[in-house]
Protein backbone atom coordinates (compact mmCIF):
# COMPACT_ATOMS: atom_id res chain seq x y z
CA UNK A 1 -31.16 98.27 -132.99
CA UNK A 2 -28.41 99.59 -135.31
CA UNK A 3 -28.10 100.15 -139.28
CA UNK A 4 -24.98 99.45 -140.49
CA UNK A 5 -24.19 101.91 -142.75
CA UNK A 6 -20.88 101.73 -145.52
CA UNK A 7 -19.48 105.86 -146.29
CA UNK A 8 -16.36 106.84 -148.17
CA UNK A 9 -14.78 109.55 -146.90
CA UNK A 10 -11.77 111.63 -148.07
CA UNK A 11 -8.32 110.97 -146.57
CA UNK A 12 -7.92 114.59 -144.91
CA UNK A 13 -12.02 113.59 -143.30
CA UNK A 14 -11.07 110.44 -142.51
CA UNK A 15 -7.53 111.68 -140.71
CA UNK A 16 -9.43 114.23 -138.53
CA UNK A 17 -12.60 111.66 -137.45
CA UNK A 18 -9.48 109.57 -136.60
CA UNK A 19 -8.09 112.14 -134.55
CA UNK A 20 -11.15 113.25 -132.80
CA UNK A 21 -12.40 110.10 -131.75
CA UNK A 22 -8.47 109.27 -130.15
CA UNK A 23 -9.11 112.58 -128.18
CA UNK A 24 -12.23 112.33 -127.31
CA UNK A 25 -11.56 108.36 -126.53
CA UNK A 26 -14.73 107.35 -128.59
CA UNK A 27 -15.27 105.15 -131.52
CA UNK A 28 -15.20 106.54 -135.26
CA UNK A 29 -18.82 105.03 -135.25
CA UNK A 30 -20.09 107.15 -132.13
CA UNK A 31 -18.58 110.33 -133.45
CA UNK A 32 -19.65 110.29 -137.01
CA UNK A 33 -23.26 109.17 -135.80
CA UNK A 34 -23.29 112.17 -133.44
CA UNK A 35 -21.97 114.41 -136.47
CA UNK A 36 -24.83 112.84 -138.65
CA UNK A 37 -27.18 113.45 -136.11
CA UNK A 38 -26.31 117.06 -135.88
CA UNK A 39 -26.33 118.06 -139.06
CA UNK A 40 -30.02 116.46 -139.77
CA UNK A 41 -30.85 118.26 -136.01
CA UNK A 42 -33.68 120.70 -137.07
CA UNK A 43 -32.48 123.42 -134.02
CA UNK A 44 -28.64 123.06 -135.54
CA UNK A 45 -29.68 125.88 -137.25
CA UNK A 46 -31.00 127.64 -134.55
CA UNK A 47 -28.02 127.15 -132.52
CA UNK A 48 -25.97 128.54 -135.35
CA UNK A 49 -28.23 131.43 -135.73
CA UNK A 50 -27.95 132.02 -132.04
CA UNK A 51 -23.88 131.88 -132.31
CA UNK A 52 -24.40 134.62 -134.78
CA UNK A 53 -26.17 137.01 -133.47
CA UNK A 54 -24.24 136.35 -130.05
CA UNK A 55 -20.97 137.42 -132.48
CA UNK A 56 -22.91 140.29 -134.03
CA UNK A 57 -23.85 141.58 -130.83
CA UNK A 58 -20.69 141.46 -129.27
CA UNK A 59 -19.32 142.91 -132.14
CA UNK A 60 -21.55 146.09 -132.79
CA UNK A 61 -20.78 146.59 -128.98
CA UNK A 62 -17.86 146.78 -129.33
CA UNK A 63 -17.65 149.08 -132.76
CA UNK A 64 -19.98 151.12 -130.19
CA UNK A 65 -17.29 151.81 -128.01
CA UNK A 66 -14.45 152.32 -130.80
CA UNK A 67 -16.85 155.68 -132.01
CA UNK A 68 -17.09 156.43 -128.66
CA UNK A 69 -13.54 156.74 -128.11
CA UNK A 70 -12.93 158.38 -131.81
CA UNK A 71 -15.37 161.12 -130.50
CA UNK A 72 -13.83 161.60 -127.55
CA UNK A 73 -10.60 162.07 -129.18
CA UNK A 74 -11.94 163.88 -131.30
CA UNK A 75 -13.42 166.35 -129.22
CA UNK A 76 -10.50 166.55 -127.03
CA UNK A 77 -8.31 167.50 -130.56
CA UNK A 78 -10.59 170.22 -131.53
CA UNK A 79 -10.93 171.74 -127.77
CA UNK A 80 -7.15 172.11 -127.48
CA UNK A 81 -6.68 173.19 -131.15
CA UNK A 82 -9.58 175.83 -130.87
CA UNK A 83 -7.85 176.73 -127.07
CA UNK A 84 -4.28 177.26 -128.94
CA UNK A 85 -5.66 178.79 -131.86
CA UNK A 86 -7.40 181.99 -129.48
CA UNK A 87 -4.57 182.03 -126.96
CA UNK A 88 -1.17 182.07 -128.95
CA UNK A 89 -0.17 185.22 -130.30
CA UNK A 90 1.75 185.05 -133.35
CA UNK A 91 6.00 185.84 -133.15
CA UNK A 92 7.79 187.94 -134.85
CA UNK A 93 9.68 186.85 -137.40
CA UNK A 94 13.44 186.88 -135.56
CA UNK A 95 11.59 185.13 -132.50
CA UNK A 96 10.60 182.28 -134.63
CA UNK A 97 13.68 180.30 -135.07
CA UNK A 98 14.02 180.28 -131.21
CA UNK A 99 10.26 179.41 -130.84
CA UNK A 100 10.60 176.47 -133.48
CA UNK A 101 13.42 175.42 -131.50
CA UNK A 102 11.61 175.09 -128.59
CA UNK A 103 8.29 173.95 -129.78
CA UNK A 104 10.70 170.48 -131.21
CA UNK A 105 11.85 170.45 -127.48
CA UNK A 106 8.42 170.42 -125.83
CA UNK A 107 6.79 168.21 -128.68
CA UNK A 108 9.70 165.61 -127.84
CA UNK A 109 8.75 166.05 -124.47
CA UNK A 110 4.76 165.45 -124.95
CA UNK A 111 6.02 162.10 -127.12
CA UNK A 112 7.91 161.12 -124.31
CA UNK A 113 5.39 161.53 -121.13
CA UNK A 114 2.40 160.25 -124.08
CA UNK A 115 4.51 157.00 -124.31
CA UNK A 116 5.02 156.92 -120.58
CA UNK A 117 0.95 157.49 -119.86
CA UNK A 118 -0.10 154.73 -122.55
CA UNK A 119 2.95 152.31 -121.36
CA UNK A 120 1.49 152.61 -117.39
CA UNK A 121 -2.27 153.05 -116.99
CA UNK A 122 -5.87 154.59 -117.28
CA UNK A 123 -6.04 156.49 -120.53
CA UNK A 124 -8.32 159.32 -120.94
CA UNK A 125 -10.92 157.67 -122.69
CA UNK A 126 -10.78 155.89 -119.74
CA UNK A 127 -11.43 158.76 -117.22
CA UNK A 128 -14.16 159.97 -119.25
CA UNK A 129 -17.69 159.55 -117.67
CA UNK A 130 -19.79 157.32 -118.89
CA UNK A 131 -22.52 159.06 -117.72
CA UNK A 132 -22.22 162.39 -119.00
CA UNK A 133 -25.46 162.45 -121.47
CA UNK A 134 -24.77 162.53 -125.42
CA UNK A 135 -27.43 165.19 -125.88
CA UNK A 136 -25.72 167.88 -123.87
CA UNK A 137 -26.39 171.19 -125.32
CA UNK A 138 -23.59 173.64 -126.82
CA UNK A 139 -24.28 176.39 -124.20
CA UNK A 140 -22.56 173.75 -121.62
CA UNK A 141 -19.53 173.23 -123.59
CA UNK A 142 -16.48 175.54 -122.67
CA UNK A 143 -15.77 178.37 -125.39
CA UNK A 144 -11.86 179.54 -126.28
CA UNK A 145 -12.57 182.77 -123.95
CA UNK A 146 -13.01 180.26 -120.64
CA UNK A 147 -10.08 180.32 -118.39
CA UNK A 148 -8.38 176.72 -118.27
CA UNK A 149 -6.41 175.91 -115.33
C-alpha cells in the first residue's frame, strides 16, 4: 500500500520533474518516488564514489600520457639543440646576412612541412615505443660526437 505524501517544490524543480516524466513517459509520482528512493539508497554513495574514482582514474591516465609526451618532446628539443650546438660552426660576420637569409627560408619551410605532418597523420609521439624502458641508462643515449644519418 501507498502513503500519500503532499511536497512543495520550486517552479524551476517542478518544470524539470515535469519534463522528465513526459520523456521518460512516467508519472510525476513514479519519478519523484524513484528520486526519493535514491537519495535515502545507502550504496548511492557508493555508486557516486565509484563514478569518482572511475573519473580520477581516467583522468591521472591520461595526465600520465600528457608528461609522457612533454618528455618526449622534450628530449627530442634538447637532442637536436645539443646536435646543432656541436655541429654548426659559427660564420663570419659578411656570411651572416646571407645565412640569416636563408635560415628564414628553411624555418618557413620546417613551419610549412610541421603543419603538413600534424594536418595528415602519426605524430612522433606517436612513433615512439612504448616499450622502450624509462630507466635506460645515459651510456645508451647518443652523444653530439655520434654520426646522425
Amino acid at each position: 500500500m501507498k502513503e500519500r505524501l503532499s511536497v512543495y517544490l520550486d517552479a524551476q524543480a517542478m518544470r524539470a520533474l515535469i519534463d522528465y516524466a513526459d520523456r521518460r513517459g512516467k508519472s510525476k509520482s513514479l519519478v519523484a518516488e524513484a528520486a526519493i528512493a535514491s537519495f535515502l539508497s545507502p550504496d548511492a554513495t557508493e555508486r557516486q564514489e565509484a563514478a569518482f574514482t572511475r573519473r580520477l582514474d581516467r583522468l591521472s591516465r591520461h595526465i600520465e600520457r600528457l608528461e609522457r609526451d612533454v618528455a618526449i618532446s622534450v628530449e627530442a628539443l634538447a637532442l637536436f639543440v645539443r646536435f646543432w650546438l656541436t655541429a654548426t660552426p659559427t660564420l663570419p660576420e659578411q656570411a651572416q646576412a646571407a645565412a640569416r637569409a636563408k635560415g628564414a627560408e628553411r624555418y618557413d619551410a620546417f613551419i610549412e612541412a610541421l603543419g603538413r605532418r600534424l594536418a595528415k597523420g602519426p605524430t612522433l609521439l606517436r612513433e615512439v615505443s612504448l616499450d622502450v624502458p624509462t630507466n635506460a641508462s645515459q651510456a645508451d643515449a647518443p652523444s653530439p660526437n655520434d654520426a646522425v644519418d
